[in-house]
PDB file of N, CA and C in Angstrom:
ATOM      1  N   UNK A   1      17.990  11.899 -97.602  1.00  0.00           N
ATOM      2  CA  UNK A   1      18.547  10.794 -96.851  1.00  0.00           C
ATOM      3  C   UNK A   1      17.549  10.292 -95.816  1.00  0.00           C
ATOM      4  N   UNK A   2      16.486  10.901 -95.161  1.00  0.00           N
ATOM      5  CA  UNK A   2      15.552  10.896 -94.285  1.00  0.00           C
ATOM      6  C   UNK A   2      14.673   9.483 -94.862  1.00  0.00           C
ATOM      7  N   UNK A   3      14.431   9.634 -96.082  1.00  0.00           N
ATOM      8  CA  UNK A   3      14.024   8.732 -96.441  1.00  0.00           C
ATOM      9  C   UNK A   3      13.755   7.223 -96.978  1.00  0.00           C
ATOM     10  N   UNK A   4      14.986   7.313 -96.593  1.00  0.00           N
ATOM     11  CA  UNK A   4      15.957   5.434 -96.663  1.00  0.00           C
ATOM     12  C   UNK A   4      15.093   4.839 -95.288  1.00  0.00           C
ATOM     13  N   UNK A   5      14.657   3.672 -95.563  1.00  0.00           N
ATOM     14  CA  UNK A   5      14.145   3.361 -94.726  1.00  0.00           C
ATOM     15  C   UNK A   5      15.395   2.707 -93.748  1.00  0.00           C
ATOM     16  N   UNK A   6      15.933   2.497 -94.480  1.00  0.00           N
ATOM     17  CA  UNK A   6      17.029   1.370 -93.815  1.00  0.00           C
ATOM     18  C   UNK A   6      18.244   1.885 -93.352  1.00  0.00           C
ATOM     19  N   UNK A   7      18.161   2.893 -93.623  1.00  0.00           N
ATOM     20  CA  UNK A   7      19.471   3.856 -93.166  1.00  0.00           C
ATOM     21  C   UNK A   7      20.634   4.094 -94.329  1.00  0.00           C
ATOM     22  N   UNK A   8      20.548   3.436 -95.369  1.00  0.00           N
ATOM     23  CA  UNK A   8      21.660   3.013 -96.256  1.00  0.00           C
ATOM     24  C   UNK A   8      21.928   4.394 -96.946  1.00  0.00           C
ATOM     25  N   UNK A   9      21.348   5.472 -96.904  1.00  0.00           N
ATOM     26  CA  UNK A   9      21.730   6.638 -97.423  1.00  0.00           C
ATOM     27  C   UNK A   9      22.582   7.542 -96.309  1.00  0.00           C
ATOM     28  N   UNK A  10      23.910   7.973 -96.468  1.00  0.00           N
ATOM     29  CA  UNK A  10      24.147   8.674 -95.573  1.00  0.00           C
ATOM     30  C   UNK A  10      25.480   9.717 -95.716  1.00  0.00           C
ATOM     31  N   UNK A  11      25.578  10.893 -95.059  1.00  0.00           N
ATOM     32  CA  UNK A  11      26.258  12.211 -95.071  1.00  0.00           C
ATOM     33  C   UNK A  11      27.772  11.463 -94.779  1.00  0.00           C
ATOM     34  N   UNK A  12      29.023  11.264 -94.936  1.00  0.00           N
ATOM     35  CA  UNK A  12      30.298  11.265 -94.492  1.00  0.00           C
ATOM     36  C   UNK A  12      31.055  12.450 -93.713  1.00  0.00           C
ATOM     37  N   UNK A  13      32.039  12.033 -93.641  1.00  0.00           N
ATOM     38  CA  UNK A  13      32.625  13.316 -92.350  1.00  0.00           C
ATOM     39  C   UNK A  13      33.236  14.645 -93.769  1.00  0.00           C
ATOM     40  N   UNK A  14      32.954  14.475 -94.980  1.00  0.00           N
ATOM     41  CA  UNK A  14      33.375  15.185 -95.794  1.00  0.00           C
ATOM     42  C   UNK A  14      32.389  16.022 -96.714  1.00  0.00           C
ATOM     43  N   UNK A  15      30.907  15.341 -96.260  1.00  0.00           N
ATOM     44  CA  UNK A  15      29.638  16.076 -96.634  1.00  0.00           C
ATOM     45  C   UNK A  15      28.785  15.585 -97.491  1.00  0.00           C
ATOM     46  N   UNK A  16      30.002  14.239 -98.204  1.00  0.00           N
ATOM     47  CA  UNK A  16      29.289  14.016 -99.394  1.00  0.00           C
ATOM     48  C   UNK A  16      28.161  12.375 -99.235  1.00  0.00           C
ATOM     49  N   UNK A  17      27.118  12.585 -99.770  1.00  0.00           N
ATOM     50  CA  UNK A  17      25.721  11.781 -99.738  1.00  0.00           C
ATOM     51  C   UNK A  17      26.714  10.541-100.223  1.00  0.00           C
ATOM     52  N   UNK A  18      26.512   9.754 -99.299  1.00  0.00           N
ATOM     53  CA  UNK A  18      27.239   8.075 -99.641  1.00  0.00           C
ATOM     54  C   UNK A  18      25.996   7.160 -99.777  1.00  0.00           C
ATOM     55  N   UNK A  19      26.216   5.638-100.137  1.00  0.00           N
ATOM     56  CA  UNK A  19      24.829   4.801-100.412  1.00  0.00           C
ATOM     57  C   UNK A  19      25.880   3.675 -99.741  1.00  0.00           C
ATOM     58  N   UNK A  20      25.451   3.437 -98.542  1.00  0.00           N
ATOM     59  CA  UNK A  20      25.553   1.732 -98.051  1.00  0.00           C
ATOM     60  C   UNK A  20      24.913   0.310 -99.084  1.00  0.00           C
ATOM     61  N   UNK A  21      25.834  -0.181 -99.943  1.00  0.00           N
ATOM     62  CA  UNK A  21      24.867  -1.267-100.884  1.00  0.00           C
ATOM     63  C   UNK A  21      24.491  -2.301 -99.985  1.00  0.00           C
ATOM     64  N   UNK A  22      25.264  -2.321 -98.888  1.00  0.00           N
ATOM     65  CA  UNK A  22      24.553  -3.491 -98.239  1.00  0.00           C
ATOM     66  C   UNK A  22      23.499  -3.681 -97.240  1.00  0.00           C
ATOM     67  N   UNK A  23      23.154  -2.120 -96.996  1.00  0.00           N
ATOM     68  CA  UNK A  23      22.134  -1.914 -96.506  1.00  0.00           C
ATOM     69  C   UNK A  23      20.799  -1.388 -97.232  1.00  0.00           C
ATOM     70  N   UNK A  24      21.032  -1.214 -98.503  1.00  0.00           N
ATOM     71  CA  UNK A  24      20.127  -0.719 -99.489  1.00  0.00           C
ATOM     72  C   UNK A  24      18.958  -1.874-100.131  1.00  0.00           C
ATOM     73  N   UNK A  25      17.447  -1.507 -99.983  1.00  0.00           N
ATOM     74  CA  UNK A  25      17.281  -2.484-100.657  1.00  0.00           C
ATOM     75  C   UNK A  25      16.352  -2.671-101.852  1.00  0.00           C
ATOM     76  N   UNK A  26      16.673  -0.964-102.443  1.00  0.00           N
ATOM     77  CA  UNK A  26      16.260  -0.982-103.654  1.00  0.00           C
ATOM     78  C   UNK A  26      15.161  -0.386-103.878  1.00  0.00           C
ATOM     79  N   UNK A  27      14.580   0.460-103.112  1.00  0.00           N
ATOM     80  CA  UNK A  27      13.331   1.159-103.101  1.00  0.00           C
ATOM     81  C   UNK A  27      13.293   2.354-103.945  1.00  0.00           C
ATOM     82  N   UNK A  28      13.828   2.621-103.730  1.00  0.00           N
ATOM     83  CA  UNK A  28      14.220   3.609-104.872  1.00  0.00           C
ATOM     84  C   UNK A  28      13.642   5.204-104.261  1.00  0.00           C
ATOM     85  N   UNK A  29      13.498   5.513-103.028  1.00  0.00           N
ATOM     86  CA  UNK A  29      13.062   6.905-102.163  1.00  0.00           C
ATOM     87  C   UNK A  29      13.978   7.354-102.712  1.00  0.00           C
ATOM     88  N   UNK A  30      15.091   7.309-102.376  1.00  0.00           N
ATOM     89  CA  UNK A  30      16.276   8.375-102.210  1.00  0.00           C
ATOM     90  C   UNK A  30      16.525   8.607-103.584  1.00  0.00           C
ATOM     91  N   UNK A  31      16.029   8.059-105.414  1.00  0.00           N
ATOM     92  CA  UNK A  31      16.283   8.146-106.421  1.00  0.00           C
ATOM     93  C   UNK A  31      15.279   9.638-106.501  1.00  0.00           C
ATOM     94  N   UNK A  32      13.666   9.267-105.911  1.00  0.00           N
ATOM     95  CA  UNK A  32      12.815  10.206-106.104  1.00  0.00           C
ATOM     96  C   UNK A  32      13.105  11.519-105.305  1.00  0.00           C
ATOM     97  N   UNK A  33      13.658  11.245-104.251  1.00  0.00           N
ATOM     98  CA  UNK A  33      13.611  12.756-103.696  1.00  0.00           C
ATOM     99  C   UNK A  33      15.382  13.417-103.772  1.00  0.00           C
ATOM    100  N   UNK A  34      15.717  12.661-104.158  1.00  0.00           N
ATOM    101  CA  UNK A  34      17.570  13.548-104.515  1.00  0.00           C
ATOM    102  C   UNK A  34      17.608  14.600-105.012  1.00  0.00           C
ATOM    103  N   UNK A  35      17.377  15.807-104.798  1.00  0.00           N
ATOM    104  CA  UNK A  35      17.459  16.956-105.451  1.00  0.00           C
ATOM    105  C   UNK A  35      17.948  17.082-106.742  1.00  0.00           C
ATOM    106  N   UNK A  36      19.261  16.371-106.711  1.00  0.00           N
ATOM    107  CA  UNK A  36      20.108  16.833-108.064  1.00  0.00           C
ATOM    108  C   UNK A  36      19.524  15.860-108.980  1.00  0.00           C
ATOM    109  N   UNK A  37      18.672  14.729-108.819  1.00  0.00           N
ATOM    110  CA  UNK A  37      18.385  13.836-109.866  1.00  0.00           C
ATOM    111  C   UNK A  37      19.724  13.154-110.298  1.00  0.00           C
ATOM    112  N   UNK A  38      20.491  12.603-109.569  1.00  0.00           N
ATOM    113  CA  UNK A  38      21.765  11.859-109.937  1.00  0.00           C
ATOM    114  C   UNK A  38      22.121  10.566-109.471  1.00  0.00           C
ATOM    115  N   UNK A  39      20.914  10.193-108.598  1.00  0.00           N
ATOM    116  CA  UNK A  39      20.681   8.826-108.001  1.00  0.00           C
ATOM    117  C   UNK A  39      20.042   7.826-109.391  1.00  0.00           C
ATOM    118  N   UNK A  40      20.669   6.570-108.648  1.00  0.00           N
ATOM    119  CA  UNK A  40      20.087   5.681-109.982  1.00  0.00           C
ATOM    120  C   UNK A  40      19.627   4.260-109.262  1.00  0.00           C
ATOM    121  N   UNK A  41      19.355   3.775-109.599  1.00  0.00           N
ATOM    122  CA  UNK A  41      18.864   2.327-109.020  1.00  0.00           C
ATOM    123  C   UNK A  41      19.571   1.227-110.148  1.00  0.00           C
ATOM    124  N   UNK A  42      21.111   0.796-109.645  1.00  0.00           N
ATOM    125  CA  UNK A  42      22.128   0.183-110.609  1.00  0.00           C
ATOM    126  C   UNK A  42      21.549  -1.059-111.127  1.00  0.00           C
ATOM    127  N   UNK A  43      21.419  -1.349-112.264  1.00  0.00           N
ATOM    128  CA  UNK A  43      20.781  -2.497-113.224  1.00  0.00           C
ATOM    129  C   UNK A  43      21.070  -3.888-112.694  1.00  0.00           C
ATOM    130  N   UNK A  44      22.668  -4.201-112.466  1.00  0.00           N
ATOM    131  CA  UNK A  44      23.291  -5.116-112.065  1.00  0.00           C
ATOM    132  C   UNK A  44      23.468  -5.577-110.699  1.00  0.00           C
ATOM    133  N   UNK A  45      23.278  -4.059-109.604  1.00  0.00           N
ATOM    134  CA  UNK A  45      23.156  -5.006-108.454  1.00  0.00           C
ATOM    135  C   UNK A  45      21.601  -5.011-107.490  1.00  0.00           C
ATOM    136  N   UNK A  46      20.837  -3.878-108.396  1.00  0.00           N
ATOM    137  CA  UNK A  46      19.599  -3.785-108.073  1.00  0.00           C
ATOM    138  C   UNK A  46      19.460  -2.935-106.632  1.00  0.00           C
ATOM    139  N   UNK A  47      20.431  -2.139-106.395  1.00  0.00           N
ATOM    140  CA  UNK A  47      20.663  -1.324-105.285  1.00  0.00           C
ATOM    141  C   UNK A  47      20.802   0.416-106.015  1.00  0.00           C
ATOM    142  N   UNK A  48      20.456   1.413-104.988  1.00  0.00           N
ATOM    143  CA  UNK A  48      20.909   2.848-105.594  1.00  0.00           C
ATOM    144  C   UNK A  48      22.163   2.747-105.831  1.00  0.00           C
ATOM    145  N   UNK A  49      22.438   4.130-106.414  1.00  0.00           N
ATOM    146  CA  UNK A  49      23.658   4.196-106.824  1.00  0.00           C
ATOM    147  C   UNK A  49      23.706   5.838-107.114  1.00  0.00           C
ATOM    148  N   UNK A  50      25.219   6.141-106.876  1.00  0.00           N
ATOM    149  CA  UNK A  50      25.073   7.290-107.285  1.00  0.00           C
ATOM    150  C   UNK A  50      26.822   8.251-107.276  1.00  0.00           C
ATOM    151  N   UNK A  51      27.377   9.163-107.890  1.00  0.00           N
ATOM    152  CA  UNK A  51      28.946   9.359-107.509  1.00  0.00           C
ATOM    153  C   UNK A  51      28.981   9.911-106.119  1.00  0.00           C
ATOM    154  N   UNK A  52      30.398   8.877-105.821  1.00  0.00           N
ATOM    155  CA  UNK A  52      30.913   9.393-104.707  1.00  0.00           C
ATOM    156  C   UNK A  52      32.150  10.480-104.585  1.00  0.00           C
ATOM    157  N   UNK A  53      32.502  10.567-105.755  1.00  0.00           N
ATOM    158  CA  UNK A  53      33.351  11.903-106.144  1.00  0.00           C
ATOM    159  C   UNK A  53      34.509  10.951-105.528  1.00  0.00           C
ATOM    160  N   UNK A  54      34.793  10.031-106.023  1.00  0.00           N
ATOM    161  CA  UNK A  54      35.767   8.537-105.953  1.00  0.00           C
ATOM    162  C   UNK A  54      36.174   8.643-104.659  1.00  0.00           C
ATOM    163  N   UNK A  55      35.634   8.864-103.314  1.00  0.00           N
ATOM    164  CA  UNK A  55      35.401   8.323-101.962  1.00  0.00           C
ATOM    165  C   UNK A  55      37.020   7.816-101.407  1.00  0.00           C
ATOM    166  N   UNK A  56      36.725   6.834-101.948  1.00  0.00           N
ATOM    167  CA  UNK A  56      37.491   5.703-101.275  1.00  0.00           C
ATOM    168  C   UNK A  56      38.600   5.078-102.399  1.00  0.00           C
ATOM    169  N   UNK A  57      38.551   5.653-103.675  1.00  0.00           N
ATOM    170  CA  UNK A  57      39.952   5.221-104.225  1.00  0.00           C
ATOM    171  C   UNK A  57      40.472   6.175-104.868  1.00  0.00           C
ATOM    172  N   UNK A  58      40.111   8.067-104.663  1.00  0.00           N
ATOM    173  CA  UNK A  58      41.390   9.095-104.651  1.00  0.00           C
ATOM    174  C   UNK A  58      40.962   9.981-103.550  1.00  0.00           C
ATOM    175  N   UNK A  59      39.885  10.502-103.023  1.00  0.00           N
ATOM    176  CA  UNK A  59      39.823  11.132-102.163  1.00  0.00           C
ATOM    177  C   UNK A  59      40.349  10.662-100.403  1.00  0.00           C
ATOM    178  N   UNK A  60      40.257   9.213-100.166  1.00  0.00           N
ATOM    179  CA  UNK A  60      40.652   8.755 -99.220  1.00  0.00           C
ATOM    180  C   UNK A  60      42.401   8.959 -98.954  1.00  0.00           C
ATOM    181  N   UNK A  61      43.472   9.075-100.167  1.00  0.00           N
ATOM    182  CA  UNK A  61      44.639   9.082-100.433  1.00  0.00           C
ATOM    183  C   UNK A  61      45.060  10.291-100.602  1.00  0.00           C
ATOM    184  N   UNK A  62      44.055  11.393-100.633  1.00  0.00           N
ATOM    185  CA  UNK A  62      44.242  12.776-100.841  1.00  0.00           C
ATOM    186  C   UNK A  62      44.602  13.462-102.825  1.00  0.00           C
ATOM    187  N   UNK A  63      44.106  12.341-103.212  1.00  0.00           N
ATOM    188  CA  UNK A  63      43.728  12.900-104.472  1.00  0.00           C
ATOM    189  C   UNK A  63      42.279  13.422-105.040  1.00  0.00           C
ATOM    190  N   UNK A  64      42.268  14.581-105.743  1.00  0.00           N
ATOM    191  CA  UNK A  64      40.862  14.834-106.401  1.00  0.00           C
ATOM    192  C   UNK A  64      40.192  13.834-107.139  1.00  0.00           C
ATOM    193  N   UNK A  65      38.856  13.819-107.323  1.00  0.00           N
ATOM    194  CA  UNK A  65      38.240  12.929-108.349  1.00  0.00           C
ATOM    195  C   UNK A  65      38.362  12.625-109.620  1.00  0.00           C
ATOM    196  N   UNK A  66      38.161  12.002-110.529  1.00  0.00           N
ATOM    197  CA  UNK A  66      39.372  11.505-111.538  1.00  0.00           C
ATOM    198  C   UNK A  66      38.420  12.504-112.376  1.00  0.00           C
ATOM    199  N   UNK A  67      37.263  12.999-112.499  1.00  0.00           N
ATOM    200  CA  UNK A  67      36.728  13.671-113.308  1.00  0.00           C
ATOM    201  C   UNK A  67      37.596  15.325-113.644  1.00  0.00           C
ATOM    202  N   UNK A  68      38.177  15.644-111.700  1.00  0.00           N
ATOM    203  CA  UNK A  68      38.614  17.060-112.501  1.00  0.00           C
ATOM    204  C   UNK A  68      40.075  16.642-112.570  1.00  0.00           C
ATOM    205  N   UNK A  69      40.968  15.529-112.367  1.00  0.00           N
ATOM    206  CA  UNK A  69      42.512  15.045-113.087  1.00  0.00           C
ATOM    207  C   UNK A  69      42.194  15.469-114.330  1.00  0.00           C
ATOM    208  N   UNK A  70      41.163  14.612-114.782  1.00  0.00           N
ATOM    209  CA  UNK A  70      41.015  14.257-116.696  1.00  0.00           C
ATOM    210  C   UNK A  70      40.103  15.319-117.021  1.00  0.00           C
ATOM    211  N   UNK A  71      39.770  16.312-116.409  1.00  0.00           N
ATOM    212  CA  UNK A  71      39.067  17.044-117.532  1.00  0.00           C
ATOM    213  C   UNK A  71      40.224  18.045-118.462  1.00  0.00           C
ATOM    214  N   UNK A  72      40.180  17.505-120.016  1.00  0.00           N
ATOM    215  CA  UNK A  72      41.299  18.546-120.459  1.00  0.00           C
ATOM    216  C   UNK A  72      41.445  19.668-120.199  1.00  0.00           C
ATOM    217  N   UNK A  73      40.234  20.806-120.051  1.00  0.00           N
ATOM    218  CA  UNK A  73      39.717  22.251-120.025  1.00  0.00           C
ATOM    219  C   UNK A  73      40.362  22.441-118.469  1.00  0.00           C
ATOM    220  N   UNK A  74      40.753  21.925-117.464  1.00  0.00           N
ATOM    221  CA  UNK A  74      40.641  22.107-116.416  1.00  0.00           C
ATOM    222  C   UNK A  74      39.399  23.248-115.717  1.00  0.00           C
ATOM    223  N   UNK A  75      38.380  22.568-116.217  1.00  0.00           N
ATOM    224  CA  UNK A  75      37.119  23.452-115.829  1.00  0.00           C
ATOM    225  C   UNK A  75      36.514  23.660-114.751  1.00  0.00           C
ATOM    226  N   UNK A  76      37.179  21.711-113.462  1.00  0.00           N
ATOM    227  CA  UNK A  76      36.102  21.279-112.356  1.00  0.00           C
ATOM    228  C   UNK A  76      37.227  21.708-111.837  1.00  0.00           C
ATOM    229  N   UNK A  77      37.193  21.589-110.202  1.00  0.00           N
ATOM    230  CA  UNK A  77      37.610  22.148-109.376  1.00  0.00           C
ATOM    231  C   UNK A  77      37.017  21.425-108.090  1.00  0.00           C
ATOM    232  N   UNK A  78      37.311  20.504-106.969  1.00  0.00           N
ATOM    233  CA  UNK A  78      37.035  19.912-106.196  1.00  0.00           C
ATOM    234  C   UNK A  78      37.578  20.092-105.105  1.00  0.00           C
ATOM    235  N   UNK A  79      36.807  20.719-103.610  1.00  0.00           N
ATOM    236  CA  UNK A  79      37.467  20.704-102.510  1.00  0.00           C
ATOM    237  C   UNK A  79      36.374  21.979-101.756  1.00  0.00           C
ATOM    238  N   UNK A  80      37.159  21.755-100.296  1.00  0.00           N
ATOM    239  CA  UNK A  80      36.378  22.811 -99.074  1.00  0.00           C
ATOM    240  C   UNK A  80      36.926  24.148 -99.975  1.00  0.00           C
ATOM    241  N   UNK A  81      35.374  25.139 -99.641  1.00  0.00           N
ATOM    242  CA  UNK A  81      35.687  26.625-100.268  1.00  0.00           C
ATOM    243  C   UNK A  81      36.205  26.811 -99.122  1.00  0.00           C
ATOM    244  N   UNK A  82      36.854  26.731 -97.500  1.00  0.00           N
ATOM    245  CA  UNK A  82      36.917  27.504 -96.869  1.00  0.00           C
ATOM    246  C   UNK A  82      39.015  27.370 -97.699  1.00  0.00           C
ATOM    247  N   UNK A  83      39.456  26.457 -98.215  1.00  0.00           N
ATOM    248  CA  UNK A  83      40.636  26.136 -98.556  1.00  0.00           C
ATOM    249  C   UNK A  83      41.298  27.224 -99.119  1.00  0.00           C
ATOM    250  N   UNK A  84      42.455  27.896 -99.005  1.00  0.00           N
ATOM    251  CA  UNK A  84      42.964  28.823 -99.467  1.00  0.00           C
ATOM    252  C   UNK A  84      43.152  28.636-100.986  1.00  0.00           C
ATOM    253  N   UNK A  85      43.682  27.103-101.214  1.00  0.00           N
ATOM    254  CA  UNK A  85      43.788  27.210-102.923  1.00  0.00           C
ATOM    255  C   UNK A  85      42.249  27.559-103.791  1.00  0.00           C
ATOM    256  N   UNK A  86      41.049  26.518-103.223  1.00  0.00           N
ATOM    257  CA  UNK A  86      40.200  26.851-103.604  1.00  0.00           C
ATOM    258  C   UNK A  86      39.356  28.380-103.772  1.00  0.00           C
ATOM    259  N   UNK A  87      39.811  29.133-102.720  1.00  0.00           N
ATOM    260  CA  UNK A  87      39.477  30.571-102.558  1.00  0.00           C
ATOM    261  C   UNK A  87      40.079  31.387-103.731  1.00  0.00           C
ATOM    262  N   UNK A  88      41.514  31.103-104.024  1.00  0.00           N
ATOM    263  CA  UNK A  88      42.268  31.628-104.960  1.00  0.00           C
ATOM    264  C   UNK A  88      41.767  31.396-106.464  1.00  0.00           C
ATOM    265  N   UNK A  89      41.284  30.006-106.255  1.00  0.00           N
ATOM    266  CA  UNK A  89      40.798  29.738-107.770  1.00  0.00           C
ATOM    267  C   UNK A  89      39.535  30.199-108.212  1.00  0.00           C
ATOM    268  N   UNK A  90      38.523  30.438-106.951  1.00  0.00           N
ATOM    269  CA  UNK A  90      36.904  31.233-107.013  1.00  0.00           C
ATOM    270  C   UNK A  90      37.526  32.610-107.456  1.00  0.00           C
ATOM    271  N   UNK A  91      38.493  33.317-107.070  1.00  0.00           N
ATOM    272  CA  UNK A  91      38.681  34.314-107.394  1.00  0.00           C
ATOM    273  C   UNK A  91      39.147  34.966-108.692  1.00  0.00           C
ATOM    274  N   UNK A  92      40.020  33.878-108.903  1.00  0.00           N
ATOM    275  CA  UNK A  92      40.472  34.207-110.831  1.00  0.00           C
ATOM    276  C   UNK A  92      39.544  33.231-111.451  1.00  0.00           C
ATOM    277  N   UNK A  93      38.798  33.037-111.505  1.00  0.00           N
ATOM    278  CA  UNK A  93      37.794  32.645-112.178  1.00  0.00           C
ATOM    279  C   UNK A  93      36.058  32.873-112.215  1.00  0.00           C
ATOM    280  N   UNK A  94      35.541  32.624-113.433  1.00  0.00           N
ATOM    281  CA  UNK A  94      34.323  32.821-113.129  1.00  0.00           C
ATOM    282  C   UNK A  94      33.800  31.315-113.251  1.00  0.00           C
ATOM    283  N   UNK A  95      32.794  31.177-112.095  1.00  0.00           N
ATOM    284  CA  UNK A  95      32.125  29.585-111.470  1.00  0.00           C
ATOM    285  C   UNK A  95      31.228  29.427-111.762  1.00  0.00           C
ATOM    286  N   UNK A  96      30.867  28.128-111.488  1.00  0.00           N
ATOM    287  CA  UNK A  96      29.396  28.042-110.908  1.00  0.00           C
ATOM    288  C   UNK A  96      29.581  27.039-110.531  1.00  0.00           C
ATOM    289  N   UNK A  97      28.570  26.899-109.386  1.00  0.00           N
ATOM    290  CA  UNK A  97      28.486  25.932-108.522  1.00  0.00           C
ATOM    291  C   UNK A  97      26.783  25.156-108.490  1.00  0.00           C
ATOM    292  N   UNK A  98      26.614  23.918-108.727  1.00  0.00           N
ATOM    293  CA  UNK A  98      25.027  23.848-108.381  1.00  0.00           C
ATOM    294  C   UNK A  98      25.033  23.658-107.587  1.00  0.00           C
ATOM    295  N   UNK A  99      23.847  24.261-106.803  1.00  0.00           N
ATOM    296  CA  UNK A  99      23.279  24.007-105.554  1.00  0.00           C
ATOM    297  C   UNK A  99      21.498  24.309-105.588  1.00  0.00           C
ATOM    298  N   UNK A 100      21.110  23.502-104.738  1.00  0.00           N
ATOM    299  CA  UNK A 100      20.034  23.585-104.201  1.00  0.00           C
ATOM    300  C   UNK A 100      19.533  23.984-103.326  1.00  0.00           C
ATOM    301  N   UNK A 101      18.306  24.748-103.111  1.00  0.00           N
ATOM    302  CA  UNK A 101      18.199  25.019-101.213  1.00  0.00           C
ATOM    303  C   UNK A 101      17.935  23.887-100.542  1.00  0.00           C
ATOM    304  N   UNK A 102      18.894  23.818 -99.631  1.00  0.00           N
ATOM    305  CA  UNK A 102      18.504  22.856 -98.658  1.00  0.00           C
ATOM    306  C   UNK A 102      19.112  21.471 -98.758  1.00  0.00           C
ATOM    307  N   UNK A 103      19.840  21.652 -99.961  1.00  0.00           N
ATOM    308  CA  UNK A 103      20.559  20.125-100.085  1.00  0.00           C
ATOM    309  C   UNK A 103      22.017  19.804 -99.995  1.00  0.00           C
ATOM    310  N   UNK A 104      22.490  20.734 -98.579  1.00  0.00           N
ATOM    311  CA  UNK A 104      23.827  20.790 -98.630  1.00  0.00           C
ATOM    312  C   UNK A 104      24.666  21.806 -99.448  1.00  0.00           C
ATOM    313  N   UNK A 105      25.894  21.332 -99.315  1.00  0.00           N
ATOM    314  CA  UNK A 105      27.222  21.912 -99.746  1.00  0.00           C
ATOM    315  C   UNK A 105      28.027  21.696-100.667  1.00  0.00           C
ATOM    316  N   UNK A 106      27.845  21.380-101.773  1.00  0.00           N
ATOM    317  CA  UNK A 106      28.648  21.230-102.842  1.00  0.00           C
ATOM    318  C   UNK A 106      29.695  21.539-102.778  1.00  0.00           C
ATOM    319  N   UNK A 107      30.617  20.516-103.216  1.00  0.00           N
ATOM    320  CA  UNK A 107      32.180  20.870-103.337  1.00  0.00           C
ATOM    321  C   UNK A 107      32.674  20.892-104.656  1.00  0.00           C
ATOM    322  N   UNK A 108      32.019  20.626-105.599  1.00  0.00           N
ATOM    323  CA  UNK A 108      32.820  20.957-106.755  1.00  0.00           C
ATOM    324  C   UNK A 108      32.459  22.184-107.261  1.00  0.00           C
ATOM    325  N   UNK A 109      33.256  22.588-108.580  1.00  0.00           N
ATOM    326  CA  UNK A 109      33.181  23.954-109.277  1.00  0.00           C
ATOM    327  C   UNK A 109      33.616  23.367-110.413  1.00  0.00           C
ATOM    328  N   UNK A 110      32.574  24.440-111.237  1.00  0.00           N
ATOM    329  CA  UNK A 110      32.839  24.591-112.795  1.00  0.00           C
ATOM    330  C   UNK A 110      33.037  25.479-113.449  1.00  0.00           C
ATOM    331  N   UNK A 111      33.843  25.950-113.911  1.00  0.00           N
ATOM    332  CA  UNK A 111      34.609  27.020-114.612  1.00  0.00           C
ATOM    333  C   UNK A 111      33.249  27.412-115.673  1.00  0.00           C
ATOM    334  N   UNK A 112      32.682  28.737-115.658  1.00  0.00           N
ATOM    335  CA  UNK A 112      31.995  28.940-116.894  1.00  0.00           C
ATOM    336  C   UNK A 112      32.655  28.967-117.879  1.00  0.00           C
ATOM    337  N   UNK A 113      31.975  29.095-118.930  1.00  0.00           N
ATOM    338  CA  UNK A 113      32.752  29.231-120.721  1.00  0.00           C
ATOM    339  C   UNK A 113      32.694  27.799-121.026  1.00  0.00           C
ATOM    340  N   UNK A 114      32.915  27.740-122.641  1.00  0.00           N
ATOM    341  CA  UNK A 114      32.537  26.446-123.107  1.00  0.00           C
ATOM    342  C   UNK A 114      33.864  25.882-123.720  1.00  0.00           C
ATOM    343  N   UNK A 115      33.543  24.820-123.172  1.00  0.00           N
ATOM    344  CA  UNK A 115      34.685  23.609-123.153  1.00  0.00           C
ATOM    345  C   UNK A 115      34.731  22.442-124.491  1.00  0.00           C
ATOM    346  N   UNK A 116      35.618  22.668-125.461  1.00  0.00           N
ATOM    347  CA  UNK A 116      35.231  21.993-126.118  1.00  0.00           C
ATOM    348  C   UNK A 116      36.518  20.740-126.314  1.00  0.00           C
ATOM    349  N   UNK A 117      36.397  19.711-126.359  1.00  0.00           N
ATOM    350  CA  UNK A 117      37.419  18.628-126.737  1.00  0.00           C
ATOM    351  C   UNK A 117      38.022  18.383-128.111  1.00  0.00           C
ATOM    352  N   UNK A 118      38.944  18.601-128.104  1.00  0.00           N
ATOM    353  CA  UNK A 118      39.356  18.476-129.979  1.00  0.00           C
ATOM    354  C   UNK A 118      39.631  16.801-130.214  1.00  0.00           C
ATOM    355  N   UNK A 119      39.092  16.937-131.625  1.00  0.00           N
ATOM    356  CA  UNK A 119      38.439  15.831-131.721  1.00  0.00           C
ATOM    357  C   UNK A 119      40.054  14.541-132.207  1.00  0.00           C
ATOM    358  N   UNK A 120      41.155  15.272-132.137  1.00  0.00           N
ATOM    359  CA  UNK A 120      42.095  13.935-132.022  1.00  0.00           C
ATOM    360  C   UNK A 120      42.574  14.255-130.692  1.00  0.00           C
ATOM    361  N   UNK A 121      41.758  14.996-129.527  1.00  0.00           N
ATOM    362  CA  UNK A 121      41.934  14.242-128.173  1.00  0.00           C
ATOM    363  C   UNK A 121      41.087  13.240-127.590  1.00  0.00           C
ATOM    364  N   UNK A 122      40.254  13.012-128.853  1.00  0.00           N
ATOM    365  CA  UNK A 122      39.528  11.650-128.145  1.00  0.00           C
ATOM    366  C   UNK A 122      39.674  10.694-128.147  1.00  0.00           C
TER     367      UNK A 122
END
């Protein structure tokens, strides 16, 4: 985030790396140095881009991100580890979490074991 010149990269009160588009202007720093490699520089508005783990239209309302609603496997898992449900679920399960040194706190989880979709649930 240090490296936005413009400030348009920035931490929320919930941890997660947000992108100001209207302060962004396309340089593309914050694509090169993002740890996770999940930044993009969007085709159409010519600004970064990147998930906000749906921010502002389920997490703001107190819903999870639509990725772990819809994952059939219920594999993801989204929220503070200090959370009692989340603690409960690290515990009957085996995780993983990516992380990086130094690049924060990840809030999601992924259930190890392999997840497969049957193919008339697609």
């Amino acid at each position: 985030m240090e490296v936005c010149p413009t400030g348009a990269s920035w931490r929320d009160e919930n941890g997660i790396v947000r992108v100001d588009s209207s302060r962004c202007i396309g340089c593309s720093y914050c694509i090169g140095a993002c740890p996770y490699q999940v930044r993009y520089l969007n085709p159409i508005t010519k600004v970064a881009d990147k998930c906000d783990f749906c921010a502002q239209s389920r997490l703001a309302k107190g819903f999870p991100p639509i990725c772990v609603t819809s994952c059939p496997e219920h594999a993801l898992l989204f929220g503070r580890e200090d959370s009692p449900d989340i603690q409960r679920w690290l515990q009957e399960n085996n995780y993983y979490q990516y992380q990086l040194p130094g690049a924060g706190q990840p809030h999601l989880y992924r259930r190890f074991g392999q997840h497969l979709i049957k193919k008339d649930n697609v």
